[in-house]
N, C-alpha and C. Protein backbone atom coordinates (compact mmCIF):
# COMPACT_ATOMS: atom_id res chain seq x y z
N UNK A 1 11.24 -28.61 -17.13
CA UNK A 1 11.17 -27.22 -16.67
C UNK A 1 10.69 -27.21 -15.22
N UNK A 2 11.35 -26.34 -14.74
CA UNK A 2 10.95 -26.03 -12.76
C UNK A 2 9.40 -25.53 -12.80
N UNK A 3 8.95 -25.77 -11.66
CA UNK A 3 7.97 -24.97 -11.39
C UNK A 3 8.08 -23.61 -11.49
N UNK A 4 9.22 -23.42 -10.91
CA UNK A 4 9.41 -21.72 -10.53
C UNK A 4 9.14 -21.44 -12.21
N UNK A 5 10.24 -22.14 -13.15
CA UNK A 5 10.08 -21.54 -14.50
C UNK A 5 9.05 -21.63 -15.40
N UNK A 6 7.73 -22.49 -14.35
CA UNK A 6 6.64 -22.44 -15.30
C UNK A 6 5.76 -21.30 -14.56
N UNK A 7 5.94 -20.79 -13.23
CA UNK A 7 5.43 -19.80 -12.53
C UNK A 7 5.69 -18.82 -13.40
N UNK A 8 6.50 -18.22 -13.31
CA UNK A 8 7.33 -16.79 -13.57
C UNK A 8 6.94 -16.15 -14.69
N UNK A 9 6.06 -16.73 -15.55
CA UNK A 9 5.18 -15.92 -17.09
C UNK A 9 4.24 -15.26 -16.05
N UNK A 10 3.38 -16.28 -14.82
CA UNK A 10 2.29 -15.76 -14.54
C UNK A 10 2.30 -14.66 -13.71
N UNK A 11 3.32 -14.69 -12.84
CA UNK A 11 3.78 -13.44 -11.68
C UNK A 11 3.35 -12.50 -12.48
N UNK A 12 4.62 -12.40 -14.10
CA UNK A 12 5.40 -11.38 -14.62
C UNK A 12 3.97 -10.53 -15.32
N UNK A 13 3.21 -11.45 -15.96
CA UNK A 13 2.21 -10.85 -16.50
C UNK A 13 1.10 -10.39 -15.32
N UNK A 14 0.88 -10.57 -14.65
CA UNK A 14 0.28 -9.98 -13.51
C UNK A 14 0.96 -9.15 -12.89
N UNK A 15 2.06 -8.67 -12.92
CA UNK A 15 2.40 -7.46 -12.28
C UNK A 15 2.43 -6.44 -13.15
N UNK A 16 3.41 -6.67 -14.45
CA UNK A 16 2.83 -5.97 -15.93
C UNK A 16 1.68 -5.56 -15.98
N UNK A 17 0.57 -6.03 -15.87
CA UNK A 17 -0.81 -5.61 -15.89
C UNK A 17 -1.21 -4.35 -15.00
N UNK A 18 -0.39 -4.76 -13.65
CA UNK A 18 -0.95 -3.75 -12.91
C UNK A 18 -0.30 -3.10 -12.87
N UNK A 19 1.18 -2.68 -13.14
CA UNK A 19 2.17 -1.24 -13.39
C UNK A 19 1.46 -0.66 -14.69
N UNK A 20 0.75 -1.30 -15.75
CA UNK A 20 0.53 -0.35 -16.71
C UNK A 20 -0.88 -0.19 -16.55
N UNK A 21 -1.71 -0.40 -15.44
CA UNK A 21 -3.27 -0.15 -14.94
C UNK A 21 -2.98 1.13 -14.49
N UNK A 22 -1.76 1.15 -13.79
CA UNK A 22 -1.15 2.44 -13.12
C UNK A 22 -0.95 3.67 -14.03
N UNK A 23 -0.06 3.06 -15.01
CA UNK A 23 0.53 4.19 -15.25
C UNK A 23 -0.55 4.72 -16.74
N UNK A 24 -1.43 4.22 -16.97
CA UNK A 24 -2.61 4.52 -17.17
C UNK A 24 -3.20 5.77 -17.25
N UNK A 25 -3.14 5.25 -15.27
CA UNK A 25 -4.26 6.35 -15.13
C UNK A 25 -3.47 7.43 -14.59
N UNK A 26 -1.70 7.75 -14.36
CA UNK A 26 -1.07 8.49 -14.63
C UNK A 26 -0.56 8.98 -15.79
N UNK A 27 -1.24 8.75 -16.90
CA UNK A 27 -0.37 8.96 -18.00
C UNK A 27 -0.91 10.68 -18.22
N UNK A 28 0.36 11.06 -18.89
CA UNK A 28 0.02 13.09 -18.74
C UNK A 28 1.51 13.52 -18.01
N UNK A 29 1.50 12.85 -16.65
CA UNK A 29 2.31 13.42 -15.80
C UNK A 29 3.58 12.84 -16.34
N UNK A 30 4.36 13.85 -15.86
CA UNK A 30 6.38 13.83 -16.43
C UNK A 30 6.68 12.85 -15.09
N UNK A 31 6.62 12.01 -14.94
CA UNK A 31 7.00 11.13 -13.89
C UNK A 31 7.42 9.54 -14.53
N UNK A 32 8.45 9.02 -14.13
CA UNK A 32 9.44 8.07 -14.88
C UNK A 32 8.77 6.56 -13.91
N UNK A 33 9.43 5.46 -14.82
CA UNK A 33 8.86 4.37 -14.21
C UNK A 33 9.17 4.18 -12.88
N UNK A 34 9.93 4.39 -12.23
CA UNK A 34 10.41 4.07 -10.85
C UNK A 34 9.00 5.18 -10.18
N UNK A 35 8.64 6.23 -10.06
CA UNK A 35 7.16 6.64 -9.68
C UNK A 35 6.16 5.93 -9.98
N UNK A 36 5.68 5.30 -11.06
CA UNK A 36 4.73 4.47 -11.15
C UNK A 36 4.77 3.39 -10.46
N UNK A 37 6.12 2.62 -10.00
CA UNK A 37 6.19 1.67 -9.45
C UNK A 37 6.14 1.65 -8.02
N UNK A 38 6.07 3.15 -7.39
CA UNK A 38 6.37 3.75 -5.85
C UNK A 38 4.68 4.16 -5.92
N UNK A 39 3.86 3.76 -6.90
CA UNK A 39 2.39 4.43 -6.36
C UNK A 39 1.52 3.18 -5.62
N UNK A 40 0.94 3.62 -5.03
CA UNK A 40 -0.11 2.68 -4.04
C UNK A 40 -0.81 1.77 -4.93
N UNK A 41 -1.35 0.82 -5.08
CA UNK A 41 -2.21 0.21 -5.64
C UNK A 41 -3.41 0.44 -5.87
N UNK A 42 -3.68 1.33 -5.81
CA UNK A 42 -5.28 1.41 -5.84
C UNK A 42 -5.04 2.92 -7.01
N UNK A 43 -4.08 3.72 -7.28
CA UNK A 43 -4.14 4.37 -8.77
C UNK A 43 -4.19 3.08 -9.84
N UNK A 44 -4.26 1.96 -9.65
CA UNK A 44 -4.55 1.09 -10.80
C UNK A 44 -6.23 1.16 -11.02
N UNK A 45 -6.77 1.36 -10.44
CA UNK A 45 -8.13 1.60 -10.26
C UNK A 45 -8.27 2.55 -11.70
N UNK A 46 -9.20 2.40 -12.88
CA UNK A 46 -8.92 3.18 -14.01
C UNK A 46 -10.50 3.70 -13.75
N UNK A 47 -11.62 2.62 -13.26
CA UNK A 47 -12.79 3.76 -13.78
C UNK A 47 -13.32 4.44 -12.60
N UNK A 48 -13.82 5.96 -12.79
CA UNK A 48 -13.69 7.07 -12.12
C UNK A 48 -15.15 6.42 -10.79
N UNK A 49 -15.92 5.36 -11.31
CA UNK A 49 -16.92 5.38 -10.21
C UNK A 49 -16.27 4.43 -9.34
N UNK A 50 -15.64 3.88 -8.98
CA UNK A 50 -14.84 3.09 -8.62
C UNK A 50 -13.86 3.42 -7.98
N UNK A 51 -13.23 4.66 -8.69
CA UNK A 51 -12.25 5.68 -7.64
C UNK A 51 -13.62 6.28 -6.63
N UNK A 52 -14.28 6.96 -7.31
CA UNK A 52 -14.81 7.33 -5.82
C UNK A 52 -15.59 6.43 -4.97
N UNK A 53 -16.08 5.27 -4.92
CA UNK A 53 -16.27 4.50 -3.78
C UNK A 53 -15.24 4.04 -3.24
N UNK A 54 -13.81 3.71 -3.94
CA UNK A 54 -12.68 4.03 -2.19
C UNK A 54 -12.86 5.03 -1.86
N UNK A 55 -13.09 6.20 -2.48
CA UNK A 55 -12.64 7.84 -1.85
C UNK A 55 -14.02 7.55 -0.49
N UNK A 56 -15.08 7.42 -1.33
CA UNK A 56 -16.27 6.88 0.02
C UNK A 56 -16.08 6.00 0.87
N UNK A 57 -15.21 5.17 0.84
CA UNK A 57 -15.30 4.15 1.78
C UNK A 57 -13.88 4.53 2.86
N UNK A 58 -12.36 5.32 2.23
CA UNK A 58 -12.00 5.45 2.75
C UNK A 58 -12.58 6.80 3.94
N UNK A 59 -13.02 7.98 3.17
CA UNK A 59 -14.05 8.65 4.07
C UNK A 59 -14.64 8.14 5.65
N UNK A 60 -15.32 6.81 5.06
CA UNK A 60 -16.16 6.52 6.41
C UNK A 60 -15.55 5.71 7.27
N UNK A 61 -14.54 5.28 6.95
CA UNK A 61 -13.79 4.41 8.19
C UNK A 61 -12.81 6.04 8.69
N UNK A 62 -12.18 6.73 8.47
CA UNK A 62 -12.00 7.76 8.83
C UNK A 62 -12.72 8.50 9.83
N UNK A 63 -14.08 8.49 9.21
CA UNK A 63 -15.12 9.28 10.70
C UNK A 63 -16.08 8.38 11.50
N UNK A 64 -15.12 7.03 11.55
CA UNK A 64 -15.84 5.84 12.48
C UNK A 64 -16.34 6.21 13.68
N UNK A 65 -15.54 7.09 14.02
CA UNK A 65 -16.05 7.75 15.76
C UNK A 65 -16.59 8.42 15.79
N UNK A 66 -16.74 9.57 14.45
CA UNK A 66 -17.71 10.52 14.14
C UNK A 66 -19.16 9.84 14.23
N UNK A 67 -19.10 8.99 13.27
CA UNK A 67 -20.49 8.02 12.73
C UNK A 67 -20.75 7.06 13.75
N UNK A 68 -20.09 7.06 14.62
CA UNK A 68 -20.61 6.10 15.79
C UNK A 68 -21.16 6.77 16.42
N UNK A 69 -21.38 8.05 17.06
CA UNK A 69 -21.95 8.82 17.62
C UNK A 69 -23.12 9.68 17.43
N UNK A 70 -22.85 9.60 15.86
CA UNK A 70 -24.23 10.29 15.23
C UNK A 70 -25.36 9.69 15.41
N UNK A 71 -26.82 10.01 15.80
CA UNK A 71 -27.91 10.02 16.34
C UNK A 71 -28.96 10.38 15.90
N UNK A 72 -28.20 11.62 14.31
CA UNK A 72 -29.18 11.88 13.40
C UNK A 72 -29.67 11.12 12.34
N UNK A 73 -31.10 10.81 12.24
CA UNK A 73 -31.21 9.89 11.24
C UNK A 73 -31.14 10.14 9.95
N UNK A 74 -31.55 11.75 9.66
CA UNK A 74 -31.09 12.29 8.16
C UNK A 74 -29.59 12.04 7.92
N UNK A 75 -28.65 12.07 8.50
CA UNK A 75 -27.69 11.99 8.42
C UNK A 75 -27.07 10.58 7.78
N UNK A 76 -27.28 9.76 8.89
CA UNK A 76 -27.01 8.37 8.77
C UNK A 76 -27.78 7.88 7.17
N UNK A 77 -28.64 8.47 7.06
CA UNK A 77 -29.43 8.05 5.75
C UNK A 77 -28.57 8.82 4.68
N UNK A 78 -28.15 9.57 4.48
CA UNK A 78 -27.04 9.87 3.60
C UNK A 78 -26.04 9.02 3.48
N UNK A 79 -25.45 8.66 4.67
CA UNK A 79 -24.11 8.06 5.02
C UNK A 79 -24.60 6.76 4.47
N UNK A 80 -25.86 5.80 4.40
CA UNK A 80 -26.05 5.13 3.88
C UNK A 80 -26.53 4.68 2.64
N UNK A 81 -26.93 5.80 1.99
CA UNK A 81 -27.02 6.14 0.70
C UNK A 81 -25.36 5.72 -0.12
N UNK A 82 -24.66 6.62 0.16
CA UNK A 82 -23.06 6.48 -0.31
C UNK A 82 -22.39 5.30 -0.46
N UNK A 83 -22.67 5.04 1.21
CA UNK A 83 -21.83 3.70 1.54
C UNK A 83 -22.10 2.24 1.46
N UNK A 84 -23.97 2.07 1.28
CA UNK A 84 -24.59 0.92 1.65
C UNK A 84 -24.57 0.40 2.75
N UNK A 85 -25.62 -0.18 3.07
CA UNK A 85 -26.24 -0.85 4.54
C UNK A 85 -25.27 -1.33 5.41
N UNK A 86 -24.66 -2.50 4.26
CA UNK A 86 -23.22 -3.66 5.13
C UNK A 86 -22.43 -2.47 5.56
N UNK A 87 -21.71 -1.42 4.99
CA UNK A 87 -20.59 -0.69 5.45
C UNK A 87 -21.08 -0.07 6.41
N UNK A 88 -22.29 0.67 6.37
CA UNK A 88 -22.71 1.60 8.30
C UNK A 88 -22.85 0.40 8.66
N UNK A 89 -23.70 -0.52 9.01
CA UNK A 89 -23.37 -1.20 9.94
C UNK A 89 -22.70 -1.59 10.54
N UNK A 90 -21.65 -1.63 9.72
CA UNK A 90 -20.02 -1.95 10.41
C UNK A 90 -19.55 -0.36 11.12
N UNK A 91 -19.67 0.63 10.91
CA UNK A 91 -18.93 1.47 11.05
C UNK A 91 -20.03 2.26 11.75
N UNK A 92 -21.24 2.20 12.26
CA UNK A 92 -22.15 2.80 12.90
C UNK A 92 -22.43 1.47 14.14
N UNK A 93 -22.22 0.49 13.72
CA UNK A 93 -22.67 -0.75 15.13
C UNK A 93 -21.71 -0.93 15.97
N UNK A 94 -21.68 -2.17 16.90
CA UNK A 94 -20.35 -2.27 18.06
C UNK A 94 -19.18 -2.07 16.78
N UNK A 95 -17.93 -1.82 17.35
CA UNK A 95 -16.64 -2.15 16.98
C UNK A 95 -16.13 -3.47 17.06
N UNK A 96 -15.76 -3.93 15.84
CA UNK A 96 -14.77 -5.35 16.35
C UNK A 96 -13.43 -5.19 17.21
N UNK A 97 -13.00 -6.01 17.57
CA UNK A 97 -11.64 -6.27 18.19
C UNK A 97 -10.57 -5.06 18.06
N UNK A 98 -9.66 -5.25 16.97
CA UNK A 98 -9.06 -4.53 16.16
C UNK A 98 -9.75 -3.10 15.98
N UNK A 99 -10.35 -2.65 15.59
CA UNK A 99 -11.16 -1.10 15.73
C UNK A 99 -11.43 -0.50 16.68
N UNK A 100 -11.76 -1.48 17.94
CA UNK A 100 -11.98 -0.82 19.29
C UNK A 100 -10.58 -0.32 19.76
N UNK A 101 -10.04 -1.36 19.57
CA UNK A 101 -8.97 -1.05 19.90
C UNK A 101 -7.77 0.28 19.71
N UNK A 102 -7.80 0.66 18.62
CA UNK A 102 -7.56 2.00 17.77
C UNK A 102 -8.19 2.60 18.09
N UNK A 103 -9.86 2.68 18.25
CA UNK A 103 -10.51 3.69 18.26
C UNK A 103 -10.14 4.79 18.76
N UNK A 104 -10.08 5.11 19.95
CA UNK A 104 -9.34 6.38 20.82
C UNK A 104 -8.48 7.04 20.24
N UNK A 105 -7.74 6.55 18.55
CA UNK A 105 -6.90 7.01 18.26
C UNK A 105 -7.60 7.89 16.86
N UNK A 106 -8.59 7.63 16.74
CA UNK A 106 -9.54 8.46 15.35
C UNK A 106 -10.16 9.82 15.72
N UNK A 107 -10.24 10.13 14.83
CA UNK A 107 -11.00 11.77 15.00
C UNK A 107 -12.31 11.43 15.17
N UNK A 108 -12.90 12.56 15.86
CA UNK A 108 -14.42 12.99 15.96
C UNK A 108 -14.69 14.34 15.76
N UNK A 109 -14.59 14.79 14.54
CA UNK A 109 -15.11 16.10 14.29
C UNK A 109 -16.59 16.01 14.23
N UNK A 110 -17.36 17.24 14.18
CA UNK A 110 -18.70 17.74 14.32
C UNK A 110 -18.64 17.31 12.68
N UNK A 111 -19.74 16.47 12.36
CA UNK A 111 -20.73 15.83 11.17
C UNK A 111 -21.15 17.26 10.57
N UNK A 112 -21.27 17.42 9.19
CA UNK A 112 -21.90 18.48 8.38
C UNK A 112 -23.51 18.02 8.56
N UNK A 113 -24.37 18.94 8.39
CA UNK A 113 -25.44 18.92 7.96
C UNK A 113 -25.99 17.83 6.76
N UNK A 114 -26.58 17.09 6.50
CA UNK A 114 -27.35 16.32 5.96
C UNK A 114 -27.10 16.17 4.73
N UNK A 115 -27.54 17.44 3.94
CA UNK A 115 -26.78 17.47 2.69
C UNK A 115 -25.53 18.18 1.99
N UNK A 116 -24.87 18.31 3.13
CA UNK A 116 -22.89 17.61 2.90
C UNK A 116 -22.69 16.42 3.27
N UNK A 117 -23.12 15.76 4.07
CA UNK A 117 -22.45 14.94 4.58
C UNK A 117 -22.08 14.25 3.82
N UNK A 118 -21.97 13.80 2.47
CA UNK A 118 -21.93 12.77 1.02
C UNK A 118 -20.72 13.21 0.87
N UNK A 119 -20.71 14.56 0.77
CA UNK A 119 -19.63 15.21 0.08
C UNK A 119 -18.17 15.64 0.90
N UNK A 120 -18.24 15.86 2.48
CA UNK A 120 -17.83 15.52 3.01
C UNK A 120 -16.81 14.30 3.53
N UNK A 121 -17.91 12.97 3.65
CA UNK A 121 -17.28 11.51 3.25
C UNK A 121 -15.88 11.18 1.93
N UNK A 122 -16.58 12.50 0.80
CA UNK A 122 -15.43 11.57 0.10
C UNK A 122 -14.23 12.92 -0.24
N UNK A 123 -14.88 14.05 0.35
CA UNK A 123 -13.35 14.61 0.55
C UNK A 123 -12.58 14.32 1.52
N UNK A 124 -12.77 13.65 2.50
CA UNK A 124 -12.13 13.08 3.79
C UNK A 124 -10.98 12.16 3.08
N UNK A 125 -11.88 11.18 1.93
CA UNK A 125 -11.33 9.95 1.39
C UNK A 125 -10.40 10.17 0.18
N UNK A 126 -10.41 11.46 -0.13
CA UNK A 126 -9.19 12.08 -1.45
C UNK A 126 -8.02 12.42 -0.79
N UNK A 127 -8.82 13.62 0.86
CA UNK A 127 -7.55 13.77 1.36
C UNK A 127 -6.82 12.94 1.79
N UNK A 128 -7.19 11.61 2.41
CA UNK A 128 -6.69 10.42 2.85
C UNK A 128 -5.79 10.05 2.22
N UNK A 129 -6.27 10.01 0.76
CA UNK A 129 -5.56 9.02 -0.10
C UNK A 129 -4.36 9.65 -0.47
N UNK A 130 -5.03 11.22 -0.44
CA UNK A 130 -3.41 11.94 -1.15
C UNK A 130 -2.43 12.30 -0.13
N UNK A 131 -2.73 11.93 1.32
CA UNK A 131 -1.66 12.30 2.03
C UNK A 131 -0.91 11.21 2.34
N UNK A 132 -1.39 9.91 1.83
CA UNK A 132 -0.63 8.52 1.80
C UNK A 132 0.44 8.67 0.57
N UNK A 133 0.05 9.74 -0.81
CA UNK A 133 1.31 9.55 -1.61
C UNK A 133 2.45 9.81 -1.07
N UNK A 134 3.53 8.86 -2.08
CA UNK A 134 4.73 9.87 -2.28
C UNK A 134 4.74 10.99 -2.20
N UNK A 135 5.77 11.56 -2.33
CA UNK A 135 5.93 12.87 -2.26
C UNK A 135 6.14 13.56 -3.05
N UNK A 136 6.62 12.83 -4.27
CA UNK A 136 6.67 13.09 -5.38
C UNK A 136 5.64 13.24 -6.28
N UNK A 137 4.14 12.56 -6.13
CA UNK A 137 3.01 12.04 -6.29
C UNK A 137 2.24 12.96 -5.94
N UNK A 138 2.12 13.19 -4.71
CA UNK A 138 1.38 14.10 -3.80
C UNK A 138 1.43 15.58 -4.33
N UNK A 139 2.42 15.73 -5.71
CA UNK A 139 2.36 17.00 -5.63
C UNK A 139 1.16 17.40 -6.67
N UNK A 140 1.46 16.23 -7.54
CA UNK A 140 0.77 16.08 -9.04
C UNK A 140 -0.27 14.98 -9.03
N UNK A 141 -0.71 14.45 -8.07
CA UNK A 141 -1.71 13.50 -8.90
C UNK A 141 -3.43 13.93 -8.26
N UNK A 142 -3.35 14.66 -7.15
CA UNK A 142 -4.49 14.73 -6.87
C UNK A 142 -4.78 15.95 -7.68
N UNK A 143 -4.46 17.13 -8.14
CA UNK A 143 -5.35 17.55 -9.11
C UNK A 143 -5.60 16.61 -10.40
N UNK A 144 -4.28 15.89 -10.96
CA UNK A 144 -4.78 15.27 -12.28
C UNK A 144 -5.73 14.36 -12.15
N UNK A 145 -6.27 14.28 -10.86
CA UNK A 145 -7.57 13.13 -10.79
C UNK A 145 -8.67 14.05 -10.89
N UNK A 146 -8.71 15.39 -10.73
CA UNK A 146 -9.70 16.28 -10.61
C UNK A 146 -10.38 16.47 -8.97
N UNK A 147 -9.28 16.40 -8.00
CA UNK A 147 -9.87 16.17 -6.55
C UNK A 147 -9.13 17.80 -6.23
N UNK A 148 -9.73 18.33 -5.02
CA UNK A 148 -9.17 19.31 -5.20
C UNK A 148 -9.15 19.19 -3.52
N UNK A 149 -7.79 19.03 -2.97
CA UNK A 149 -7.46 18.98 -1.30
C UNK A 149 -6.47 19.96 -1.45
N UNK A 150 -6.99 20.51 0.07
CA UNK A 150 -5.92 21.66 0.71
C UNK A 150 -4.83 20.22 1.71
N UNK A 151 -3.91 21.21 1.29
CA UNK A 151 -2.70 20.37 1.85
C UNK A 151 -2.98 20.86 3.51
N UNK A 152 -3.39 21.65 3.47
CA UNK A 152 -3.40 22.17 5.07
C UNK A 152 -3.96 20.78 5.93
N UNK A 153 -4.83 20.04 5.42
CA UNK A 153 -5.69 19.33 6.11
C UNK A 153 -4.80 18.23 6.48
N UNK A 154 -3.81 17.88 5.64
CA UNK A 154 -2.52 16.46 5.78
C UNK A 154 -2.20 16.77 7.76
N UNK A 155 -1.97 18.06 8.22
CA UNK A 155 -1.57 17.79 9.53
C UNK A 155 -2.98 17.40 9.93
N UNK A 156 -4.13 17.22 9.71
CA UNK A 156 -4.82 16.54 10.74
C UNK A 156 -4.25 14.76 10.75
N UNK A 157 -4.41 14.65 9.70
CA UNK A 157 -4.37 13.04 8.93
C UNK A 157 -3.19 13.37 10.19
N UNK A 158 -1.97 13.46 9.84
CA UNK A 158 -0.85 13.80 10.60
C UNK A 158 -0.62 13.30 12.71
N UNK A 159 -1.52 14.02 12.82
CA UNK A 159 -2.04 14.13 14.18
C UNK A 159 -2.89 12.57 14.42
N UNK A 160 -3.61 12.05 13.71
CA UNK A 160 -3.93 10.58 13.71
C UNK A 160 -3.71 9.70 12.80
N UNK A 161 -2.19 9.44 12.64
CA UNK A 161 -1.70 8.64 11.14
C UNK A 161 -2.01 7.64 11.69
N UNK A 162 -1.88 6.68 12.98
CA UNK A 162 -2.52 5.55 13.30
C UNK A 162 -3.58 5.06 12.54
N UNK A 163 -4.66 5.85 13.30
CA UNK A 163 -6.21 5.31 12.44
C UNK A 163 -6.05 5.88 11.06
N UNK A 164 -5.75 7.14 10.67
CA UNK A 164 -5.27 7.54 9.37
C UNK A 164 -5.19 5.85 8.44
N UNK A 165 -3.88 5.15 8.16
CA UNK A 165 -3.14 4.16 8.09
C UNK A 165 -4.25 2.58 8.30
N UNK A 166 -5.13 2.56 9.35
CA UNK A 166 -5.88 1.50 9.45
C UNK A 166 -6.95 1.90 8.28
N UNK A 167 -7.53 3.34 8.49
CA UNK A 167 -8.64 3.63 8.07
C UNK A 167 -8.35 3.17 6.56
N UNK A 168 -7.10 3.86 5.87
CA UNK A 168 -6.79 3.50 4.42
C UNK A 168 -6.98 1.51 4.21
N UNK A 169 -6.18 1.09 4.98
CA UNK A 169 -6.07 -0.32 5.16
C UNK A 169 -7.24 -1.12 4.72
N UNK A 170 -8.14 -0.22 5.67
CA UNK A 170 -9.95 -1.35 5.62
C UNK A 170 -10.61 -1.35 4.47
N UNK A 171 -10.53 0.35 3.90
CA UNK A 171 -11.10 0.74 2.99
C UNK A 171 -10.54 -0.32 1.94
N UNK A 172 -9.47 -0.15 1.53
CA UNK A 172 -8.47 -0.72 0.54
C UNK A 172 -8.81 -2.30 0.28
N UNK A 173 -8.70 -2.99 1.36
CA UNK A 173 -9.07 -4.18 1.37
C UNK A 173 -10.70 -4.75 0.58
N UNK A 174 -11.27 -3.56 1.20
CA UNK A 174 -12.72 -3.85 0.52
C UNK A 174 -12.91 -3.75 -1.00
N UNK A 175 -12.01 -2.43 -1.44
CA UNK A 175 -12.45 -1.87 -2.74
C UNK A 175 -11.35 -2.52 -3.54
N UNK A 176 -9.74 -3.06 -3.14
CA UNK A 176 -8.90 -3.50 -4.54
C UNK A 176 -9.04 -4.83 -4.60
N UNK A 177 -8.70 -5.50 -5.54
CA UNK A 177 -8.05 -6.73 -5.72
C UNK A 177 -6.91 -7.02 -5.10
N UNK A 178 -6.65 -8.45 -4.64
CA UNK A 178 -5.51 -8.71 -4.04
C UNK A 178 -4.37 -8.19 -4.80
N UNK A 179 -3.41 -7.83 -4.31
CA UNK A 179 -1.68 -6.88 -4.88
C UNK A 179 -1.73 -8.24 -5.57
N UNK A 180 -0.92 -7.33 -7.30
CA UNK A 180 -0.23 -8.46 -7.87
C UNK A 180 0.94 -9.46 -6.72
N UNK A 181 1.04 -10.68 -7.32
CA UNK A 181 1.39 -11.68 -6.62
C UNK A 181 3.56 -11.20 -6.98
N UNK A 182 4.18 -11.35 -5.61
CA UNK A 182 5.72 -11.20 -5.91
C UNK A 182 6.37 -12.12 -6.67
N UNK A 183 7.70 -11.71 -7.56
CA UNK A 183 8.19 -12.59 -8.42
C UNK A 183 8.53 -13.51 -7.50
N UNK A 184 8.97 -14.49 -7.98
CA UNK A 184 9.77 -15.74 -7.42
C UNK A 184 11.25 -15.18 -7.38
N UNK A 185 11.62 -16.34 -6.54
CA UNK A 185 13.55 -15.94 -6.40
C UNK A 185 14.03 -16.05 -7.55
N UNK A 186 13.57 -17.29 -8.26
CA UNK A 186 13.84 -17.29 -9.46
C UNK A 186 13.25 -18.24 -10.70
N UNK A 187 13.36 -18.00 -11.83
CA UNK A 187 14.62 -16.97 -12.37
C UNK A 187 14.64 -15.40 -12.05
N UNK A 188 15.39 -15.16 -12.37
CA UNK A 188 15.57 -13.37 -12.25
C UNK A 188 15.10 -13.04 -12.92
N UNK A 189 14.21 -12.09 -12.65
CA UNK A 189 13.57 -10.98 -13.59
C UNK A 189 14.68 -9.70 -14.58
N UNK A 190 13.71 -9.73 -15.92
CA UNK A 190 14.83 -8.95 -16.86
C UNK A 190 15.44 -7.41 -16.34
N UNK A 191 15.95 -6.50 -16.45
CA UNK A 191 16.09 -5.42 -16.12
C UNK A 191 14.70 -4.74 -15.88
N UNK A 192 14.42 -3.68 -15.77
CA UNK A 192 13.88 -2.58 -15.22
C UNK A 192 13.72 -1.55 -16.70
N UNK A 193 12.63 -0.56 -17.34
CA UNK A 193 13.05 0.71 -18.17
C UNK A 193 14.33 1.08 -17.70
N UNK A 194 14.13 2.12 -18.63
CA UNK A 194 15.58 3.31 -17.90
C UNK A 194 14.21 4.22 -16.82
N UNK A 195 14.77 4.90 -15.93
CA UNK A 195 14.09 5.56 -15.50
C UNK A 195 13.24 7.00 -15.84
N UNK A 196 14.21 7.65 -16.72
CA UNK A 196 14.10 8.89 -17.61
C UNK A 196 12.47 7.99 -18.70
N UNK A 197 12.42 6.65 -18.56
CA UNK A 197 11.07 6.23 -19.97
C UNK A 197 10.06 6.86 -18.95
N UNK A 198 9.36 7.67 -19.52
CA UNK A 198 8.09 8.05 -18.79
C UNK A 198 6.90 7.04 -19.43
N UNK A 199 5.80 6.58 -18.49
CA UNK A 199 4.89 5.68 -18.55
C UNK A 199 4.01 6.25 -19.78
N UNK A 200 3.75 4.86 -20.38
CA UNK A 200 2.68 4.99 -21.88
C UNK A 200 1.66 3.86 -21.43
N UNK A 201 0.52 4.85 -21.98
CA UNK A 201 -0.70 3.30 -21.71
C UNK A 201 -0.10 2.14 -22.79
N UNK A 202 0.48 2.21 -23.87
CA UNK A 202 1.43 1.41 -24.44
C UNK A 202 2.42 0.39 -24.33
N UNK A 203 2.85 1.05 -22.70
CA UNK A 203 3.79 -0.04 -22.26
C UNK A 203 3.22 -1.18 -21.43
C-alpha cells in the first residue's frame, strides 16, 4: 500500500471531524452542506467560553491603535482583565514589523469608559467575525450564536478591511487549531452529500 493510501484515512477523518464540529454548532439553521463547508474555521469552535475569547481577542487586535494610545490605567486594566498580560503587551507595547506596518491602516476610535470597555472589545470581535461571513451565513448565524450586531457597523470594518482581515488573522491564529490538514491528490476522495442534506450533529 502507498503512502498516500495509508495517509488518506487520516486527512479524511480530520477533516470529517471538523465539518461536523461545524455543523454542530450550526445545527437549527436550513443551510445545506456546501454552507457548512464555506464557513470559516473557527464556527468549529463548540464551547461558548472559547467563542468569546476569539470574539475578545479578535476585538483587541482591531483597536491596536486605539489601545496603543490609551494612557488610562483603569482602562488598560480592563483590557487586561479580558485579554491577559501576554496579549496587551503585544497590542499596547512597540509594534512588530508586520503591524507597524499596517498600522496606519486600523481604526482609532475614542475608547468607552472603563466599564464598557470589556464589552466593547468583544462586540468589536462578533462584528468582526460576522462581517467576514458568507453571505449566506451572515444573515443567520450571528443571531443563532446569540450576538446581536448592527449590520450598519460592516461599512466601518469596510472602510479598513486591510487591518479588518490582519486583525481576524492574528486573533485566529492564537485562538484555533491548525486547519484540518488538505486531502492528498490521491486517491480521490468519495463524493460530496447532496447539497439539499442539511447538517446533523449525526453526520
Amino acid at each position: 500500500m502507498s503512502d498516500s493510501a495509508q495517509e488518506f484515512p487520516v486527512y479524511a477523518r480530520a477533516r470529517r471531524a471538523h465539518r461536523v464540529a461545524k455543523a454542530r454548532v450550526l445545527d437549527g439553521l436550513p443551510l445545506t452542506w456546501e454552507d457548512v463547508d464555506t464557513a470559516p474555521s473557527w464556527l468549529a469552535i463548540g464551547e461558548p467560553d472559547a467563542r468569546e475569547r476569539l470574539c475578545a481577542h479578535v476585538g483587541g487586535w482591531w483597536l491596536m491603535a486605539a489601545l496603543k494610545a490609551c494612557i488610562d490605567g483603569k482602562r488598560l486594566v480592563k483590557v487586561r482583565d479580558l485579554l491577559g498580560e501576554e496579549l496587551l503587551a503585544r497590542l499596547h507595547g512597540p509594534a512588530d514589523e508586520r503591524s507597524a506596518a499596517l498600522l496606519d491602516q486600523a481604526p482609532r476610535p475614542m475608547l468607552p469608559l472603563e466599564k464598557d470597555i470589556s464589552a466593547y472589545l468583544l462586540a468589536c470581535g462578533r462584528g468582526l467575525l460576522s462581517w467576514d461571513l458568507p453571505s449566506r451565513l451572515k444573515a443567520l448565524v450571528p443571531e443563532h450564536l446569540g450576538w446581536h450586531v448592527k449590520e450598519l457597523d460592516y461599512a466601518v470594518f469596510d472602510n479598513h478591511d486591510v487591518w479588518a482581515r490582519y486583525a481576524l488573522e492574528m486573533a485566529q491564529q492564537e485562538n484555533l487549531p491548525s486547519s484540518p490538514p488538505s486531502l492528498p491528490s490521491s486517491p480521490s476522495p468519495s463524493p460530496p452529500p447532496p447539497l439539499d442534506s442539511k447538517p446533523k450533529a449525526s453526520e
